[in-house]
Protein backbone atom coordinates (compact mmCIF):
# COMPACT_ATOMS: atom_id res chain seq x y z
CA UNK A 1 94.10 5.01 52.31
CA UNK A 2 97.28 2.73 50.79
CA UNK A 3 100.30 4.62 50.23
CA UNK A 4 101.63 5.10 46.96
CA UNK A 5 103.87 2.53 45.34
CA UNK A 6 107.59 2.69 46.12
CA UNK A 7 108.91 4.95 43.44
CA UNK A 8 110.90 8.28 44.52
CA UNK A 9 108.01 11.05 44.94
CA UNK A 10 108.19 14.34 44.96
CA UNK A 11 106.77 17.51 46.06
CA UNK A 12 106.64 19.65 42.55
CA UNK A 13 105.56 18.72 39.25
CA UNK A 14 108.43 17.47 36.57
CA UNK A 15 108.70 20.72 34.53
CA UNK A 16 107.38 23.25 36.65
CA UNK A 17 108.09 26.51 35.35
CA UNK A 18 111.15 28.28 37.37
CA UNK A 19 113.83 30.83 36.06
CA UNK A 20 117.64 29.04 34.70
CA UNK A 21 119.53 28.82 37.93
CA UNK A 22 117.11 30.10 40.56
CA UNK A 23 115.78 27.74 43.34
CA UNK A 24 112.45 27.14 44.44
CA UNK A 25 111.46 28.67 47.66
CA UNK A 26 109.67 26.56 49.93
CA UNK A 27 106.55 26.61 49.72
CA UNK A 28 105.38 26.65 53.46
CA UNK A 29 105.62 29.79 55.18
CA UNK A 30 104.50 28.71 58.39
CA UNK A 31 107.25 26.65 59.64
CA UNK A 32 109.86 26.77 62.29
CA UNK A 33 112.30 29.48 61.89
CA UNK A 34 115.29 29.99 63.55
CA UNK A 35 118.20 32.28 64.09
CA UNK A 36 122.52 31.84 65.03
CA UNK A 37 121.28 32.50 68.42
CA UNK A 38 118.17 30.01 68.92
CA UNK A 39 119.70 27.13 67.08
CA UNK A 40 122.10 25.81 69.88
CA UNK A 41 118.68 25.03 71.89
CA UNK A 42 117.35 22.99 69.15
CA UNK A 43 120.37 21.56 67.81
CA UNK A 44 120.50 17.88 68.92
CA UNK A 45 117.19 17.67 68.15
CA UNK A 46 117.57 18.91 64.88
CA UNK A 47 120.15 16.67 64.42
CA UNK A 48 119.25 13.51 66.33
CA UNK A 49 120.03 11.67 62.82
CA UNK A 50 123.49 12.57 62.26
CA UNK A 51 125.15 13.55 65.47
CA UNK A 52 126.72 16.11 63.49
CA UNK A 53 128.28 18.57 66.84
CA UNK A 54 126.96 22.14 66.68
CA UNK A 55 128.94 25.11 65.28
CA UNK A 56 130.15 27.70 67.00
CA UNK A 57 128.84 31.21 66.53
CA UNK A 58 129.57 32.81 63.32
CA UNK A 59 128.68 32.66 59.74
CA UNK A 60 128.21 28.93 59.74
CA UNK A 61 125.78 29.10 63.06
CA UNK A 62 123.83 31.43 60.29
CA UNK A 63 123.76 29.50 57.60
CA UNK A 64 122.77 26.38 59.44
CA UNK A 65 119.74 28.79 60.91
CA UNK A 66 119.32 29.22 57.29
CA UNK A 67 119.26 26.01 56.57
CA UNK A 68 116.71 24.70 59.49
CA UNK A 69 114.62 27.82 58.21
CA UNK A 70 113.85 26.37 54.64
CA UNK A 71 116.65 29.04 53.13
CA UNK A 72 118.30 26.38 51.42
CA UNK A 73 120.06 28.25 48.46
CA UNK A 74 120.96 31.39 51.18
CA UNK A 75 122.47 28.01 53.55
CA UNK A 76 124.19 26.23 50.60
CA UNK A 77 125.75 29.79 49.33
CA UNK A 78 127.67 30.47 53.11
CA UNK A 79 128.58 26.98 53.63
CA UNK A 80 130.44 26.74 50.24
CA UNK A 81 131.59 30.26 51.31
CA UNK A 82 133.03 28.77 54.30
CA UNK A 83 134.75 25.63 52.95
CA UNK A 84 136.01 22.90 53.60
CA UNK A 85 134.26 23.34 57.05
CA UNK A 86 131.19 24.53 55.81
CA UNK A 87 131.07 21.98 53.03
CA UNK A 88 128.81 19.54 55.18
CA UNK A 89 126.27 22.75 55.26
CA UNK A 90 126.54 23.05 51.69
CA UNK A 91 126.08 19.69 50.91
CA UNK A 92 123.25 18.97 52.83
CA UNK A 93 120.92 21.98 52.08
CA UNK A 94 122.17 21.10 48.59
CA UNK A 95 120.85 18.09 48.40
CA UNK A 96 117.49 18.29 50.73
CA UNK A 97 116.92 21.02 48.52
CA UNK A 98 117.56 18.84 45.12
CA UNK A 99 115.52 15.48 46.30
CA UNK A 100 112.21 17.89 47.72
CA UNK A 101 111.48 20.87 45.79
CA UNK A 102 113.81 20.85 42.42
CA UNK A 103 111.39 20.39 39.89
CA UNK A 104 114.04 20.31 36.60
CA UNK A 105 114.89 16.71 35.92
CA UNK A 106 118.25 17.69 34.53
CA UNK A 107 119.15 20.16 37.05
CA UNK A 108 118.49 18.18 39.71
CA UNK A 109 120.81 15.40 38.64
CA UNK A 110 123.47 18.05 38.09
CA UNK A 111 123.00 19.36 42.18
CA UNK A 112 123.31 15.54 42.97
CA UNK A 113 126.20 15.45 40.72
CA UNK A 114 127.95 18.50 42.38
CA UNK A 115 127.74 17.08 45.99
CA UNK A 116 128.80 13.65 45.27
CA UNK A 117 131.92 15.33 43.68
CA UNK A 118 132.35 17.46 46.33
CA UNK A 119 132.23 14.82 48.87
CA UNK A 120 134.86 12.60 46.81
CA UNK A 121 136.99 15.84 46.90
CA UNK A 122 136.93 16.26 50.62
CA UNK A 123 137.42 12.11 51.42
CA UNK A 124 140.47 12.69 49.39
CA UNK A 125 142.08 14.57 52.04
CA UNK A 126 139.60 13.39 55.17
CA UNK A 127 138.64 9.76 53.88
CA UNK A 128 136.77 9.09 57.26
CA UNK A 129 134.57 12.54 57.32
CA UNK A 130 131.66 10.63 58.00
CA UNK A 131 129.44 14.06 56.68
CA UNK A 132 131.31 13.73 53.59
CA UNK A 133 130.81 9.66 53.26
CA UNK A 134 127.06 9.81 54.45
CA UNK A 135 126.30 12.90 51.60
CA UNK A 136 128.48 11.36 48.93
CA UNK A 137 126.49 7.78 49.13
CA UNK A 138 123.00 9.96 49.69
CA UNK A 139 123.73 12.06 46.36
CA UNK A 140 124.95 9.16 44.62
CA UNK A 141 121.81 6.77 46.10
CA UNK A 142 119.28 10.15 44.51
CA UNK A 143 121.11 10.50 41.63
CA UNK A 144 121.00 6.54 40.76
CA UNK A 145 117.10 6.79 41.19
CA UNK A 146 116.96 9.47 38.76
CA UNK A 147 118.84 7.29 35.85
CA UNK A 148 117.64 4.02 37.14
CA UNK A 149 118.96 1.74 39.87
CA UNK A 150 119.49 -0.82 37.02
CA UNK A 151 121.92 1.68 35.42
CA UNK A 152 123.90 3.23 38.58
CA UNK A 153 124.43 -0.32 39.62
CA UNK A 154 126.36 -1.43 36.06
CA UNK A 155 128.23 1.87 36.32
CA UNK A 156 129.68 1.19 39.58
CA UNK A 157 127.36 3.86 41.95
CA UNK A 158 125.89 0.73 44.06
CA UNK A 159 128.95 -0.47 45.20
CA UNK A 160 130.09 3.05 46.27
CA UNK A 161 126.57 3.77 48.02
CA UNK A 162 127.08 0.73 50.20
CA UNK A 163 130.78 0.99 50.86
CA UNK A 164 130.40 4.98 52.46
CA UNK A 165 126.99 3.99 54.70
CA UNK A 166 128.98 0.88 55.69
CA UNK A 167 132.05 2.81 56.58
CA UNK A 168 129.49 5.63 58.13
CA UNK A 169 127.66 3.14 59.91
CA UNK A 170 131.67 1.59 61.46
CA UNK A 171 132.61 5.06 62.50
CA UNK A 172 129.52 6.20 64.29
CA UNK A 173 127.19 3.48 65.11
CA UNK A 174 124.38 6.38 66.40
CA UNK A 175 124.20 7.54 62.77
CA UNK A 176 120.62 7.06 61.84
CA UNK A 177 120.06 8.85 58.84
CA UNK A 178 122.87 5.83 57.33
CA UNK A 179 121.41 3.46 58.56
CA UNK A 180 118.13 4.30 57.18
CA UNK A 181 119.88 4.98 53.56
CA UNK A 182 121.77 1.20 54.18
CA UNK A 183 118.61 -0.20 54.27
CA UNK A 184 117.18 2.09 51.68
CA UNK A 185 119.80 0.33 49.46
CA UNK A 186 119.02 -3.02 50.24
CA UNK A 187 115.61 -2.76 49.30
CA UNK A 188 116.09 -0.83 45.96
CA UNK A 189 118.69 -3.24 45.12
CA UNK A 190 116.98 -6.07 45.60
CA UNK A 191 113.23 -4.65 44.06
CA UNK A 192 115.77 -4.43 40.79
CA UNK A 193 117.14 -7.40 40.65
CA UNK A 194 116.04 -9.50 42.77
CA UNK A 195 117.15 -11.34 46.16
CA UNK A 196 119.64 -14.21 44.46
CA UNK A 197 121.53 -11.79 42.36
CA UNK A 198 121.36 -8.94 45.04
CA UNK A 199 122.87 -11.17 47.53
CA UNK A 200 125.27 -13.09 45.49
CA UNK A 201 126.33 -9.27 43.66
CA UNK A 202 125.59 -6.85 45.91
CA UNK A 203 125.74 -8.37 49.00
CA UNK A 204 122.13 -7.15 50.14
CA UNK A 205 119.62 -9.08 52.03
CA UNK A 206 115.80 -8.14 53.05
CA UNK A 207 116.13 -9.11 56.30
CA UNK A 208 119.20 -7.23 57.03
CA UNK A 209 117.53 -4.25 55.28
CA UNK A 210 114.81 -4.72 57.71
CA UNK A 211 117.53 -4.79 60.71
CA UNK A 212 118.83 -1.50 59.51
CA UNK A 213 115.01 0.08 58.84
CA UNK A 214 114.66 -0.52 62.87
CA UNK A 215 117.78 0.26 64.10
CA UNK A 216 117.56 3.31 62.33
CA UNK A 217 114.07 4.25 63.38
CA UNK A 218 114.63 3.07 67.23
CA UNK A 219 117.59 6.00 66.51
CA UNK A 220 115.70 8.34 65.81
CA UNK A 221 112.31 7.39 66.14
CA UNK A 222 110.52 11.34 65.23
CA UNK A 223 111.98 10.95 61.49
CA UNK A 224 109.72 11.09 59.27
CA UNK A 225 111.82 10.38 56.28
CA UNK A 226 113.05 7.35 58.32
CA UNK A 227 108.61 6.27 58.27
CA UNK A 228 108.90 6.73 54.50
CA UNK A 229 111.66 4.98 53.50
CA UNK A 230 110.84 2.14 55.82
CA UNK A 231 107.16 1.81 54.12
CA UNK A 232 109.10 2.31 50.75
CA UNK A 233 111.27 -0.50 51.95
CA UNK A 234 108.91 -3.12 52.91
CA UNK A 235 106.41 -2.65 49.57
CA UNK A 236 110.16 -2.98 47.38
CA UNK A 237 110.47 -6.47 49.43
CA UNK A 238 107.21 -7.70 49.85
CA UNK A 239 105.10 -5.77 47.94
CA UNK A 240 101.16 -5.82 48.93
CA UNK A 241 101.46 -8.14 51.73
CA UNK A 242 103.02 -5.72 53.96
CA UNK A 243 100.65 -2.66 52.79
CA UNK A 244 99.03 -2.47 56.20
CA UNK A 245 102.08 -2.06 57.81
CA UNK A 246 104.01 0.21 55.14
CA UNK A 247 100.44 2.28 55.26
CA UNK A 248 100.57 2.67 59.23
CA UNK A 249 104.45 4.11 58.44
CA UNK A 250 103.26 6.77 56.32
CA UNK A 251 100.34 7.69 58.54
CA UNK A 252 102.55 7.89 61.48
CA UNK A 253 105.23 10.29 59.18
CA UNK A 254 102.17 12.09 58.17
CA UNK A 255 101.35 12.75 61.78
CA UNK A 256 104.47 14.25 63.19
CA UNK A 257 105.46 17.16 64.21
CA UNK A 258 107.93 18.76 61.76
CA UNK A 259 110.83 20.06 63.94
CA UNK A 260 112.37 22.54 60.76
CA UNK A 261 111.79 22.96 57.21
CA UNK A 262 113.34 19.90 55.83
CA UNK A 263 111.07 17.93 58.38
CA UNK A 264 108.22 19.95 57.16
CA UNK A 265 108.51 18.80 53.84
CA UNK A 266 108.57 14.79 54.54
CA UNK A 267 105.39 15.24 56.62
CA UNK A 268 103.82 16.99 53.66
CA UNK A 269 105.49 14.05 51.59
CA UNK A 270 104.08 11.56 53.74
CA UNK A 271 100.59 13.50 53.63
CA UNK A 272 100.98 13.77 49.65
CA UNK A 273 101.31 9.80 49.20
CA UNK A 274 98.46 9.28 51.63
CA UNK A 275 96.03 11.11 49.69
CA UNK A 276 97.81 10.10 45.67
C-alpha cells in the first residue's frame, strides 16, 4: 500500500466529541508504563532524540514517568508546577499531546500557541535553552500547518522556525529530533512555494532537506516520527517518483517497536497512513 499524501494526519477525527478543557486520554492501554524509579534505566533511550540529561528524583522524575506513560495532561500539570525547570516537561507533553490526540481545531492551535509563548518567555532570560528553542520552532512549525504554511510564512513564523532549529542544531549537533524538524521545514517550504522562491526567500533547499532527513535518522535511527516526516519530506519534493521509497519509510515506522506512549502513537500513525 502507498502512504497517504503529505498533509499533517492525525489520530482523532476533527470534531470529536470531548468535554471544554478536558484532554483526551490515550487511547492505547497496553503500552509501556513507567515509574520515578524505572525511568533512569530507560532514559537515554527514551531520549536518544534530544539528549535532554535525566532529572533527578523528585516531582519532575514523576512527571516525566507521566509523561513516557501516555499521562500527558497529569505530566504537563507538574512540569508547569515546577517551572522554569519543569517547563521543558510541560512543553513537550503539551505539545505531543496537541499534534496526536487533540481533536478541537481551535484548541489545539491555542496549546501550540501557549508553548511557543512559553518558550519565547524562557529564551528571554536563557536565549540558548536549546529545549526551549527546539519546542518554540516545533509549536510554531504545528501551529503554521494548522493556518497554512502560506500564511505563517507572510506573518513571520518561517523565519523563526528556521532560526531556533538552526541555532538548536549549532549548540548540540546530536540533536535529532531538530534536525528532523530542519528538514521538515525545508520540504514544507518549498512544497508551498516552490524551490526558486524558497531558496532565494527562505533560504531552503531539497537537497539540504534531504542532508538533514539522514543525519537525523542515522541519529536516531528507531524514530518513527523521524520515518514519517522523512516519507512526508520526499513526496513534498518529489512527489510520486519517490513513493516507493517514502512507502518503505512508513512501513519501516509502522514496524517498530514503540519504546513509550508518544512512540506508540507514531507507529499507530505510521500504521493509520498505510492502511488510509
Amino acid at each position: 500500500m502507498n502512504p497517504p499524501p503529505p498533509e499533517p494526519l492525525s489520530l482523532l477525527s476533527p470534531g470529536a466529541p470531548e468535554a471544554a478543557g478536558q484532554w483526551t486520554r490515550l487511547p492505547y492501554r497496553d503500552g509501556p508504563r513507567f515509574s520515578a524509579s524505572d525511568l533512569p534505566l530507560h532514559w537515554d533511550r527514551l531520549h536518544v532524540g534530544q539528549g535532554l540529561p535525566a532529572p533527578a528524583q523528585g516531582p519532575l522524575a514523576e512527571g516525566w514517568a507521566h509523561y513516557h506513560s501516555g499521562e500527558f495532561e497529569v505530566a504537563a500539570a507538574i512540569g508547569l508546577a515546577h517551572a522554569p525547570e519543569g517547563l521543558a516537561l510541560a512543553n513537550q507533553a503539551t505539545a505531543i499531546y496537541a499534534n496526536y490526540l487533540e481533536p478541537r481545531e481551535s484548541v489545539r492551535l491555542a496549546l501550540f500557541k501557549q508553548v511557543a509563548e512559553r518558550a519565547t518567555a524562557q529564551l528571554a532570560n536563557e536565549p540558548d535553552n536549546c529545549q526551549a528553542l527546539y519546542w518554540q520552532a516545533y509549536a510554531l512549525g504545528r501551529y503554521s500547518q494548522g493556518i497554512s504554511v502560506a500564511r505563517a510564512l507572510a506573518q513571520g513564523l518561517g523565519t523563526k522556525v528556521k532560526g531556533a532549529l538552526e541555532r538548536v542544531i549549532e549548540l548540540r549537533p546530536q540533536h535529532a529530533d531538530a534536525h528532523v524538524a530542519l528538514a521538515a521545514f525545508h520540504a514544507e517550504v518549498i512544497d508551498k512555494v516552490g524551490s526558486l522562491v524558497g531558496r532565494m526567500t527562505y533560504g531552503v533547499r531539497a537537497d539540504t532537506a534531504v542532508e538533514l532527513f539522514e543525519r537525523g535518522m542515522q541519529l536516531n535511527p528507531l524514530s518513527a516520527s523521524a520515518a514519517i516526516e522523512y516519507a512526508r519530506g520526499l513526496l513534498m519534493l518529489h512527489g510520486d517518483t519517490r513513493m516507493a521509497e517514502a512507502t518503505r519509510l512508513y512501513e519501516k515506522a509502522a514496524h517498530l517497536d514503540p519504546a513509550d506512549a508518544r512512540e506508540r502513537l507514531d507507529v499507530e500513525l505510521a500504521r493509520a497512513g498505510m492502511t488510509d
